[in-house]
N, C-alpha and C. Protein backbone atom coordinates (compact mmCIF):
# COMPACT_ATOMS: atom_id res chain seq x y z
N UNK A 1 -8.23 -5.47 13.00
CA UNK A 1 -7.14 -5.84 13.88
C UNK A 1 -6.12 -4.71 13.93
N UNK A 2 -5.40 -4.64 14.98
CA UNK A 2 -4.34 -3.52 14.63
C UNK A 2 -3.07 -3.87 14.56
N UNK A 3 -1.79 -3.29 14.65
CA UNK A 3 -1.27 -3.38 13.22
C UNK A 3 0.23 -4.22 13.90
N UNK A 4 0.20 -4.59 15.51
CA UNK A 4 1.23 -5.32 15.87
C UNK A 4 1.00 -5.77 17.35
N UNK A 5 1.57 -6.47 17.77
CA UNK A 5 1.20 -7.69 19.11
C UNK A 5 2.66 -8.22 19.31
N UNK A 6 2.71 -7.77 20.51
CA UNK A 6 4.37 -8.53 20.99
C UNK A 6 3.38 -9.26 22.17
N UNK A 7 4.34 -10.67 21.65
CA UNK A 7 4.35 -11.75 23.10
C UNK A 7 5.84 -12.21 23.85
N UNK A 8 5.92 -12.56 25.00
CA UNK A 8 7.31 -12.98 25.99
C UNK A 8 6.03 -14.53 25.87
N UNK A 9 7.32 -15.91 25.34
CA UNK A 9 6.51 -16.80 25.25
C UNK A 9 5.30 -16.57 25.01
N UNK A 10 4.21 -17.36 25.61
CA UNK A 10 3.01 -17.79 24.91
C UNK A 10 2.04 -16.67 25.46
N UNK A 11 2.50 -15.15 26.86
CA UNK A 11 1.65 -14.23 27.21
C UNK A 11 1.59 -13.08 26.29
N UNK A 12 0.72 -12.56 26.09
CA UNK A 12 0.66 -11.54 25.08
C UNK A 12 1.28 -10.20 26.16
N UNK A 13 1.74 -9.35 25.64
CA UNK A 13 2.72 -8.26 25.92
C UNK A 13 1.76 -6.65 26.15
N UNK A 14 1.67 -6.91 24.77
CA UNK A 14 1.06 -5.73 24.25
C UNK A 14 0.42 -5.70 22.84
N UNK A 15 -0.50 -5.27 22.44
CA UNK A 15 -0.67 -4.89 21.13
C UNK A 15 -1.48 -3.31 20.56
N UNK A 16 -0.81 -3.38 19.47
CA UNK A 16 -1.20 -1.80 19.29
C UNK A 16 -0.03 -1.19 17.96
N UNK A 17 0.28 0.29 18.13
CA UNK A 17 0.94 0.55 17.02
C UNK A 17 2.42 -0.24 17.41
N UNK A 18 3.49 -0.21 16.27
CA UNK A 18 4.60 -0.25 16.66
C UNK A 18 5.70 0.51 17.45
N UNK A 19 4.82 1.99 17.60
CA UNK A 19 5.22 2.45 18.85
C UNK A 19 4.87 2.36 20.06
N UNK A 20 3.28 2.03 20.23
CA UNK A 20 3.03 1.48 21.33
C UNK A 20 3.69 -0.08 22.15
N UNK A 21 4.02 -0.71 20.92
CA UNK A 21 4.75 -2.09 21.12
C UNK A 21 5.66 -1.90 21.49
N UNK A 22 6.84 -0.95 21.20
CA UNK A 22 7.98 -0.69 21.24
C UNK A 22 8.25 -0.07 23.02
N UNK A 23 7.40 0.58 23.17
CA UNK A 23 6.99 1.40 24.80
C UNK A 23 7.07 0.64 25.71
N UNK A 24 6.11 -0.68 24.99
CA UNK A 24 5.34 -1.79 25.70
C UNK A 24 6.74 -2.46 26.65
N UNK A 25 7.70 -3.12 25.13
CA UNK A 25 8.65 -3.79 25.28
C UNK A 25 9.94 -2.65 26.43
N UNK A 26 9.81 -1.82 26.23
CA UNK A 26 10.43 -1.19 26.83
C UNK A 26 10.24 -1.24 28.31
N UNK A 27 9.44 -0.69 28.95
CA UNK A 27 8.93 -0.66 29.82
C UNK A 27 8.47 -1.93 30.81
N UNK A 28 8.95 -3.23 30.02
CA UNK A 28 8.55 -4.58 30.32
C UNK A 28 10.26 -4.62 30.92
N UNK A 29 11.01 -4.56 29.94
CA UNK A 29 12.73 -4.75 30.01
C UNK A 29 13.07 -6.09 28.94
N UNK A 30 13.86 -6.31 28.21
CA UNK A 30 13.84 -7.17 27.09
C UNK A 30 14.27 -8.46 27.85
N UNK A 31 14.53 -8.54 28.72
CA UNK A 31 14.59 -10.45 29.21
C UNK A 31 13.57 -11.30 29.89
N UNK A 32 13.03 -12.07 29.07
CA UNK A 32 13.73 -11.96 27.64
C UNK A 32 12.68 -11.32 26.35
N UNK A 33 13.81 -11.41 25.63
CA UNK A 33 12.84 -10.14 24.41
C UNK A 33 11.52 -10.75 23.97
N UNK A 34 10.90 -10.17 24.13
CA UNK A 34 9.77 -10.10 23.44
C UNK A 34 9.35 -10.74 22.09
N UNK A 35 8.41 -11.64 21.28
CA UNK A 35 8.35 -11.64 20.18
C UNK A 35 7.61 -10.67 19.62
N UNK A 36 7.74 -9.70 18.06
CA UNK A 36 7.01 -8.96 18.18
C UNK A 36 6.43 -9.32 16.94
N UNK A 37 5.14 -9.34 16.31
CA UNK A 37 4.32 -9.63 14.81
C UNK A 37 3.38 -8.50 14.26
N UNK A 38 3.83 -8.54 13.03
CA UNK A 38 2.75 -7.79 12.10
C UNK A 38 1.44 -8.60 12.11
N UNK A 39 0.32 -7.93 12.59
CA UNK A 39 -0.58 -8.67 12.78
C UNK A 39 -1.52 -9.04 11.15
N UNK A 40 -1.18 -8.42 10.38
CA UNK A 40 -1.68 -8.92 9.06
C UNK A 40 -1.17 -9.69 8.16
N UNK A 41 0.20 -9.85 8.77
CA UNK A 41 1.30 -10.89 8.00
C UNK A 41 1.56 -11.99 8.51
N UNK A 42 1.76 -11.82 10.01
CA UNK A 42 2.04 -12.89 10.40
C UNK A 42 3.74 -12.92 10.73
N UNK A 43 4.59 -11.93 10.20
CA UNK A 43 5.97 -11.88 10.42
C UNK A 43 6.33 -11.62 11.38
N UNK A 44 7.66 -11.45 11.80
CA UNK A 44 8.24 -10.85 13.43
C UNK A 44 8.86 -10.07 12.33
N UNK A 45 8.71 -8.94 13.70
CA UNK A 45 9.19 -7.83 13.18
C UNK A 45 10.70 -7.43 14.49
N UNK A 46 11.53 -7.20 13.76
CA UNK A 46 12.43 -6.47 14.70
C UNK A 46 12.53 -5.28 15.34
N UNK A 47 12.60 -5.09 16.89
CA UNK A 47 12.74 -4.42 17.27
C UNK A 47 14.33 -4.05 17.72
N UNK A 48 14.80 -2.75 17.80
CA UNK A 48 15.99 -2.49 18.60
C UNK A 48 15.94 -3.17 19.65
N UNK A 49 17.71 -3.51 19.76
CA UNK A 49 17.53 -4.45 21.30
C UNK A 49 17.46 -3.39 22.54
N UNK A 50 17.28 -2.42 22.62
CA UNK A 50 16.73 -1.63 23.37
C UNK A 50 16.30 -0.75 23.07
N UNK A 51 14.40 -0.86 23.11
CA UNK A 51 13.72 -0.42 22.52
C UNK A 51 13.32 1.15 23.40
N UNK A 52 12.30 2.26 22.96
CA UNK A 52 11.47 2.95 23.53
C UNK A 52 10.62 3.61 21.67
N UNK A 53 9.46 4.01 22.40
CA UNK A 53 8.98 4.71 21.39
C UNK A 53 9.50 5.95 20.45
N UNK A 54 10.87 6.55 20.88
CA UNK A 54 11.42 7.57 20.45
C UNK A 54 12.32 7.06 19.62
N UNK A 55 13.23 5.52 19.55
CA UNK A 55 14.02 5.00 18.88
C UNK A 55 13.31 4.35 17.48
N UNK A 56 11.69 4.22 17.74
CA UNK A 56 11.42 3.33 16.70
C UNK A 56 11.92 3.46 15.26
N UNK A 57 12.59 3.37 14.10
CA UNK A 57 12.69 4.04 12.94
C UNK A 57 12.29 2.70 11.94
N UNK A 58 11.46 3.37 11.00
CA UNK A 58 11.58 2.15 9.95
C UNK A 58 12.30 2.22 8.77
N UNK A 59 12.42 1.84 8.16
CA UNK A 59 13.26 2.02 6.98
C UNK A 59 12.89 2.55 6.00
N UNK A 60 14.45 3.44 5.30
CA UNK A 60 13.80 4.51 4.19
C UNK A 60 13.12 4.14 2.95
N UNK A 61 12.17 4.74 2.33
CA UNK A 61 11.81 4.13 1.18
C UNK A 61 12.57 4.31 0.24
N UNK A 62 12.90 3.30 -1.28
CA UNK A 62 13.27 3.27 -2.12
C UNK A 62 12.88 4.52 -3.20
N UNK A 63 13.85 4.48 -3.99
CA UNK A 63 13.47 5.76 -5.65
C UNK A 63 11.74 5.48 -5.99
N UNK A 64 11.35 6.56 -6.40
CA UNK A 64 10.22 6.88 -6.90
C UNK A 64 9.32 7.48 -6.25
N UNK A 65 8.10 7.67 -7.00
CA UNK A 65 6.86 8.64 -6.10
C UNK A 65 7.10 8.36 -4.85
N UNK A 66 7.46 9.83 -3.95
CA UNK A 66 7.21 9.31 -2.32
C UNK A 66 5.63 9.22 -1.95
N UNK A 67 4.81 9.77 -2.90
CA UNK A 67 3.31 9.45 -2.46
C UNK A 67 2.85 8.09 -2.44
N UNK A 68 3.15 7.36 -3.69
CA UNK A 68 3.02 5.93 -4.10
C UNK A 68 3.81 4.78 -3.35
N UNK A 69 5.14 5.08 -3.06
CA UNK A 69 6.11 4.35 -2.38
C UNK A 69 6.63 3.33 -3.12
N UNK A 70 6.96 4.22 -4.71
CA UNK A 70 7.17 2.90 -5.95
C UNK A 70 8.63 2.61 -6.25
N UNK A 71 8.44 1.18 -6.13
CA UNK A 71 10.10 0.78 -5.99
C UNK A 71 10.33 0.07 -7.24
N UNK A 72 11.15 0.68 -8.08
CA UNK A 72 11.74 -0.10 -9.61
C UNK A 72 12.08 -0.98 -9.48
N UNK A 73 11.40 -2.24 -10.08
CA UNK A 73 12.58 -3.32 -10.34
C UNK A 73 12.47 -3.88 -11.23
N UNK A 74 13.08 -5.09 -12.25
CA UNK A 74 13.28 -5.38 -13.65
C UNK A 74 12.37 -6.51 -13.17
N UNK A 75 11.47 -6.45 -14.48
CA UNK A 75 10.59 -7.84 -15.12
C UNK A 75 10.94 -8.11 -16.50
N UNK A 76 11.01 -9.24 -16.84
CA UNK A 76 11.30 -9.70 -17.94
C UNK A 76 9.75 -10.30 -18.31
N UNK A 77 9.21 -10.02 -19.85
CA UNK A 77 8.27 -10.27 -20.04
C UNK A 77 8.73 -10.41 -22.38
N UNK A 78 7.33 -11.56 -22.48
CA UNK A 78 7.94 -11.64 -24.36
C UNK A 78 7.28 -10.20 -24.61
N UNK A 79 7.72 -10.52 -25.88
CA UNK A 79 7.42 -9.26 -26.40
C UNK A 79 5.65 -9.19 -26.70
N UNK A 80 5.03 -10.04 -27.20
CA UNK A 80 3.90 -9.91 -26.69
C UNK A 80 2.84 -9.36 -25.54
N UNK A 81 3.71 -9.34 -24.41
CA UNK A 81 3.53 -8.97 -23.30
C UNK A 81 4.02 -7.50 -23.36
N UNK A 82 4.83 -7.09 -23.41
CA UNK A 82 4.97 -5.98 -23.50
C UNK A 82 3.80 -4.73 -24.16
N UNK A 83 3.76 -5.88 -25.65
CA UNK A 83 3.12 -4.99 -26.84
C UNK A 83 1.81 -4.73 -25.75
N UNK A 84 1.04 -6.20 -25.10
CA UNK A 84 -0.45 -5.60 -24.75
C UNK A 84 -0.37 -4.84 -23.45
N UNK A 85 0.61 -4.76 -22.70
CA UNK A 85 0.74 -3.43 -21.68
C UNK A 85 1.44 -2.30 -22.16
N UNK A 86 1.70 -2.23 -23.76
CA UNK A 86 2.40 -0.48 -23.99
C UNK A 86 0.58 0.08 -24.68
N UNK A 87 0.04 -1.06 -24.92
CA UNK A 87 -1.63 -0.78 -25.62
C UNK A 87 -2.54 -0.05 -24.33
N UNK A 88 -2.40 -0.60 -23.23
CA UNK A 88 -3.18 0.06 -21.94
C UNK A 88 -3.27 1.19 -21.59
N UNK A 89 -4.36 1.79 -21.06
CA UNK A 89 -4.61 3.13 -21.00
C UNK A 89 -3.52 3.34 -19.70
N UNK A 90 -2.88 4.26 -19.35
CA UNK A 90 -1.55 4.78 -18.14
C UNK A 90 -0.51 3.97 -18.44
N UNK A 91 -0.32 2.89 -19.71
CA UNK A 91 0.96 2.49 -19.89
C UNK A 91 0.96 0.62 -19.08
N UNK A 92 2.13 0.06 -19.40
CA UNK A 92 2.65 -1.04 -18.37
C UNK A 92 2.31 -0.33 -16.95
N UNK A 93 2.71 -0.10 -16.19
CA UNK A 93 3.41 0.23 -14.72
C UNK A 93 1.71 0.42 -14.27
N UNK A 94 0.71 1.02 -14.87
CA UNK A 94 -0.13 1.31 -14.59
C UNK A 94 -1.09 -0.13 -14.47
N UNK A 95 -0.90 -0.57 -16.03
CA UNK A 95 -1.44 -2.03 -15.89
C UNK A 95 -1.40 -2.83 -15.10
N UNK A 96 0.25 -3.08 -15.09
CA UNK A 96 0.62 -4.09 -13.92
C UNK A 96 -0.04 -3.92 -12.52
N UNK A 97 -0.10 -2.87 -12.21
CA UNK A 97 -0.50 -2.11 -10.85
C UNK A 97 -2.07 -2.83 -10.31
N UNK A 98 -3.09 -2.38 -11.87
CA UNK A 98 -4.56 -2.83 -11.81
C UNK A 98 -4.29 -4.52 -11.67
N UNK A 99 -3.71 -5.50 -12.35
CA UNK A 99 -3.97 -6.08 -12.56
C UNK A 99 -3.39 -7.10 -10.88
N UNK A 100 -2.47 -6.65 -10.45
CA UNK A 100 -2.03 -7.26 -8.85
C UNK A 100 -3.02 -7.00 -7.60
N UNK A 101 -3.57 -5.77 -7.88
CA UNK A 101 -4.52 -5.46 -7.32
C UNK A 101 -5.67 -6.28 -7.15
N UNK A 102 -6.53 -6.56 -8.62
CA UNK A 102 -7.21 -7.45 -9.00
C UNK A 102 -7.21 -8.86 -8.14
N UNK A 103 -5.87 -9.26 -8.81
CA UNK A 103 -5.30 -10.72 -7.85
C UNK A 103 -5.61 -11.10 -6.60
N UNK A 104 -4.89 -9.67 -6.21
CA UNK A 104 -4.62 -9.63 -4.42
C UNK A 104 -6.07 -9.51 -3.89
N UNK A 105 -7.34 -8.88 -4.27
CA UNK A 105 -8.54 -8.57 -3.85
C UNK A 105 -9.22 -9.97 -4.28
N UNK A 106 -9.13 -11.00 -4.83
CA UNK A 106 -9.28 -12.47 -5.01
C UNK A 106 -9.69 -12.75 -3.85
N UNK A 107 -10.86 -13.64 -3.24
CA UNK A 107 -10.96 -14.44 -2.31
C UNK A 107 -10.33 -15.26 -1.67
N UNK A 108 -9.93 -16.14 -2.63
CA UNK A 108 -9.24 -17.25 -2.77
C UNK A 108 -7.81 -16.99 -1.95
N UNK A 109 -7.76 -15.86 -2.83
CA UNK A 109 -6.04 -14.97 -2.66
C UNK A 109 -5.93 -14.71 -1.36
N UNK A 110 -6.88 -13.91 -0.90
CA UNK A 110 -7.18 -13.06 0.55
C UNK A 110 -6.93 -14.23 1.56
N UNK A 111 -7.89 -15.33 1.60
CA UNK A 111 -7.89 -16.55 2.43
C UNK A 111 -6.46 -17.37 2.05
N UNK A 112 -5.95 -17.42 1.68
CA UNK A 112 -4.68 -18.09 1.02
C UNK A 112 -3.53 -17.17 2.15
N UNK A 113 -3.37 -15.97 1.65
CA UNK A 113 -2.63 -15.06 2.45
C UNK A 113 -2.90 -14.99 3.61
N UNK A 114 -4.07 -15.44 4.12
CA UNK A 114 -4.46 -14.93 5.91
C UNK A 114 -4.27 -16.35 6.18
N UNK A 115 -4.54 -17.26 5.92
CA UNK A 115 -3.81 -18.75 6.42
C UNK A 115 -2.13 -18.94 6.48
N UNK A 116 -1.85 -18.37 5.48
CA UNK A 116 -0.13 -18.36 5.66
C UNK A 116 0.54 -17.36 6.61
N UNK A 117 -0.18 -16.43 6.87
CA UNK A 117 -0.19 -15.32 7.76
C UNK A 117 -0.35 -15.82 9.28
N UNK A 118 -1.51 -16.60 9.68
CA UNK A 118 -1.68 -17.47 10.99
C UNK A 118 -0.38 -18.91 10.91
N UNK A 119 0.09 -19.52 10.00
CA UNK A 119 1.05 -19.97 10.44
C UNK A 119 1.99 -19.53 10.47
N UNK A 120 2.51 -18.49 9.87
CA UNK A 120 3.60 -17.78 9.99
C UNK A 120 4.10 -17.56 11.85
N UNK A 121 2.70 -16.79 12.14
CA UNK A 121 2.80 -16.45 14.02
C UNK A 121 3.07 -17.97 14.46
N UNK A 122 1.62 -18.72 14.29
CA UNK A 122 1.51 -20.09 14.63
C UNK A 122 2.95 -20.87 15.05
N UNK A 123 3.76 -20.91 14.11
CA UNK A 123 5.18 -21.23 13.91
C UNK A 123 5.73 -21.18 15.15
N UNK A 124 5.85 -19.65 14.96
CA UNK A 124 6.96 -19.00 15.76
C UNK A 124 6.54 -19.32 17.56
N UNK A 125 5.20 -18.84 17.53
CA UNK A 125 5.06 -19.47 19.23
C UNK A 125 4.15 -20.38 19.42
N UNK A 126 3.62 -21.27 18.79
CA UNK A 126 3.73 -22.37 19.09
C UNK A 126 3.85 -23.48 18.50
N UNK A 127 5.46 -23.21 17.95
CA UNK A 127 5.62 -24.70 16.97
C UNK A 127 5.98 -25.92 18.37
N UNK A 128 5.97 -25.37 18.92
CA UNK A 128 6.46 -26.47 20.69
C UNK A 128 5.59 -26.89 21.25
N UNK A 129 4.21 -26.43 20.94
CA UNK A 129 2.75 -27.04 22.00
C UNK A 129 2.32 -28.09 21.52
N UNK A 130 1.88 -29.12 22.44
CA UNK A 130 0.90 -30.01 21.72
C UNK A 130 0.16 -29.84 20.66
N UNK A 131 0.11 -30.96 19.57
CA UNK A 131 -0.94 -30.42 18.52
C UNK A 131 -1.06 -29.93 17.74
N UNK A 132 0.51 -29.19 17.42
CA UNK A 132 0.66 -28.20 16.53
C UNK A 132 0.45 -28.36 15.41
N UNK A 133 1.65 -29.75 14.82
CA UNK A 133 1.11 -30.10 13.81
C UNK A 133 -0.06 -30.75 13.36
N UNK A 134 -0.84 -30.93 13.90
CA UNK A 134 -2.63 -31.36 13.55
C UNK A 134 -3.42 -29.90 13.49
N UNK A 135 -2.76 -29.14 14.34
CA UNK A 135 -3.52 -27.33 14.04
C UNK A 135 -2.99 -27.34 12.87
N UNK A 136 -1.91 -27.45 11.91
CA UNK A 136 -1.39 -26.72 11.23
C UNK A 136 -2.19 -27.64 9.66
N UNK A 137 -1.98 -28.85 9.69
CA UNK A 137 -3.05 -29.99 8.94
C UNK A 137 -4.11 -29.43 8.27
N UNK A 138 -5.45 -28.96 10.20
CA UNK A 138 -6.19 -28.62 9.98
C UNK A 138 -6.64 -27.24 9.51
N UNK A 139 -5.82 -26.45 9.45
CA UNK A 139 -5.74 -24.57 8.94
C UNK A 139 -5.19 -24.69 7.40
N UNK A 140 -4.52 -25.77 6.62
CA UNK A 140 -4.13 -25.92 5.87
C UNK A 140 -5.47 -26.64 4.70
N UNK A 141 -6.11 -27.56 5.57
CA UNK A 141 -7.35 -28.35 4.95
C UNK A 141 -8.42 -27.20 5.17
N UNK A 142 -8.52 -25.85 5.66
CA UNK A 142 -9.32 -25.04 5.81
C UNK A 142 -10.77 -25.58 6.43
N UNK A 143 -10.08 -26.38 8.01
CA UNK A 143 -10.97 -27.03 8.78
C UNK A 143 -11.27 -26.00 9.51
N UNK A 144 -11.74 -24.62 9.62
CA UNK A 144 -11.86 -23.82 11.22
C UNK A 144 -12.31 -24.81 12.49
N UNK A 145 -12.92 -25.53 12.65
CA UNK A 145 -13.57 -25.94 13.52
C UNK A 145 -12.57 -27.16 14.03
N UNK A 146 -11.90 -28.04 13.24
CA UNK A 146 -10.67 -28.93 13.53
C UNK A 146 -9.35 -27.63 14.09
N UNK A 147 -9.22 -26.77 13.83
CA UNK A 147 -8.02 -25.91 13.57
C UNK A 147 -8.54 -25.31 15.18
N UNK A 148 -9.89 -24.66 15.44
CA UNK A 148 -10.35 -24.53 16.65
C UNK A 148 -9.91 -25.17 17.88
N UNK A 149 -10.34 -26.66 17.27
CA UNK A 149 -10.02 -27.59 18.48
C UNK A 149 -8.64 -28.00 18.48
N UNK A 150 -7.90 -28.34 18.11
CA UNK A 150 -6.74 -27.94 18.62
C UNK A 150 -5.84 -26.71 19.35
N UNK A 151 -6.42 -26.16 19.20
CA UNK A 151 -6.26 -24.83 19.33
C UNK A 151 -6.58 -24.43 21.15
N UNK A 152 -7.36 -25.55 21.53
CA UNK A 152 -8.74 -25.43 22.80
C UNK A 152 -7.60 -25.41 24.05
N UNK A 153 -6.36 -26.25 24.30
CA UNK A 153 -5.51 -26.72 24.91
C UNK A 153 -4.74 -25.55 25.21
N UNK A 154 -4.46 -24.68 24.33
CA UNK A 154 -2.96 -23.97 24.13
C UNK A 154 -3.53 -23.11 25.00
N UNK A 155 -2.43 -22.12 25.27
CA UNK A 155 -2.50 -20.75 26.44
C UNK A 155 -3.62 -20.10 26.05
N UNK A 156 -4.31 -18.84 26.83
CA UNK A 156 -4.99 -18.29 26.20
C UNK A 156 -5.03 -17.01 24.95
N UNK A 157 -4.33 -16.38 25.56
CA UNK A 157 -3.30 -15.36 24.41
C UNK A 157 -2.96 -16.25 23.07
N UNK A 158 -2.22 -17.04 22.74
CA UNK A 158 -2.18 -17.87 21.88
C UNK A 158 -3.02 -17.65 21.25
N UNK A 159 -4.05 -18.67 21.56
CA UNK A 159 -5.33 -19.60 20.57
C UNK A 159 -6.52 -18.10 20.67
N UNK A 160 -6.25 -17.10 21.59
CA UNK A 160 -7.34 -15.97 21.00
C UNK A 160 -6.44 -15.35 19.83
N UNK A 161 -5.55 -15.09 19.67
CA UNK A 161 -4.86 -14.22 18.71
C UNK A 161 -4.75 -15.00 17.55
N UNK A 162 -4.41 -16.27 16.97
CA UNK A 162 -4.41 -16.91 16.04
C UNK A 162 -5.67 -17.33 15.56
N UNK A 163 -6.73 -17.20 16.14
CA UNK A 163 -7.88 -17.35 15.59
C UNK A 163 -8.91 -16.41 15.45
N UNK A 164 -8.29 -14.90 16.31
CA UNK A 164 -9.08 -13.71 15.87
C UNK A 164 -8.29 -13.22 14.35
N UNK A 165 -6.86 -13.78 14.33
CA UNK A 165 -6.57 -13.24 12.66
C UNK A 165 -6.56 -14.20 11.82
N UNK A 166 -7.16 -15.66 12.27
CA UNK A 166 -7.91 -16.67 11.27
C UNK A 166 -8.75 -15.60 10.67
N UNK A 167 -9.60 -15.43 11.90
CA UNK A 167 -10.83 -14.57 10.88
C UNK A 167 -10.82 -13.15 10.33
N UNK A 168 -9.82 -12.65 10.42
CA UNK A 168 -9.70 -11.66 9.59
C UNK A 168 -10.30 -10.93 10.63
């Protein structure tokens, strides 16, 4: 999938980079604005209220490796915890690192995150359509085929985009 999709209501806009989105929206005129989503999250993302591809900026990264993009922050852990991540080969920071990784590459995890990810969008444009909440039931009971059919009614943009990033 790629990496953002602006819709005006329930028509899809554009999708593509966030500079292409940003062009998109531009070139459309913002009334009214656009919604715009990370297509792997599921979030809206903000755009300037008057957008073009030359304004896009994202935000600076925090202290640490600019290769890594590592941002400090305090965990509290017993001392036990500590002792068996100062024992690990590259230290805590390294551990911690393998072991979220681990998590996050989980099945369970992956499908967990890409369902909360489709309601996240889901939400936003079409918490107002028929059905919603029985789509949302059925994506939650990890019905595809109930979650489908509800789904059958809504615009077309809609119900193709929420169910091409059902499936990943």
């Amino acid at each position: 999938m790629t990496s953002h999709i602006a819709f005006v209501g329930h028509r899809r806009l554009a999708i593509g980079s966030l500079a292409d989105i940003s062009a998109a929206v531009a070139a459309a005129g913002n009334d009214p604005m656009p919604l715009v989503f990370d297509t792997k999250s599921g979030a809206v993302v903000d755009l300037e209220p008057t957008p073009s591809a030359s304004n896009v900026t994202l935000l600076p990264r925090g202290r640490g490796r600019p290769s890594l993009g590592v941002v400090p922050r305090e965990i509290t852990l017993l001392p036990r915890h500590w002792e068996w991540l100062a024992a690990q080969p590259g230290g805590a920071s390294v551990a911690l690192r393998q072991l979220i990784d681990t998590v996050r590459k989980d099945a369970a995890g992956v499908q967990r995150a890409r369902r909360d990810a489709v309601y996240r969008c889901m939400a936003a444009l079409a918490g107002d359509l028929p059905g919603f909440e029985e789509a949302a039931r059925a994506l939650f009971a990890d019905d595809s085929a109930g979650f489908a059919k509800q789904l059958a009614g809504w615009p077309a943009d809609v119900h193709d985009h929420l169910l091409a990033m059902l499936a990943g």
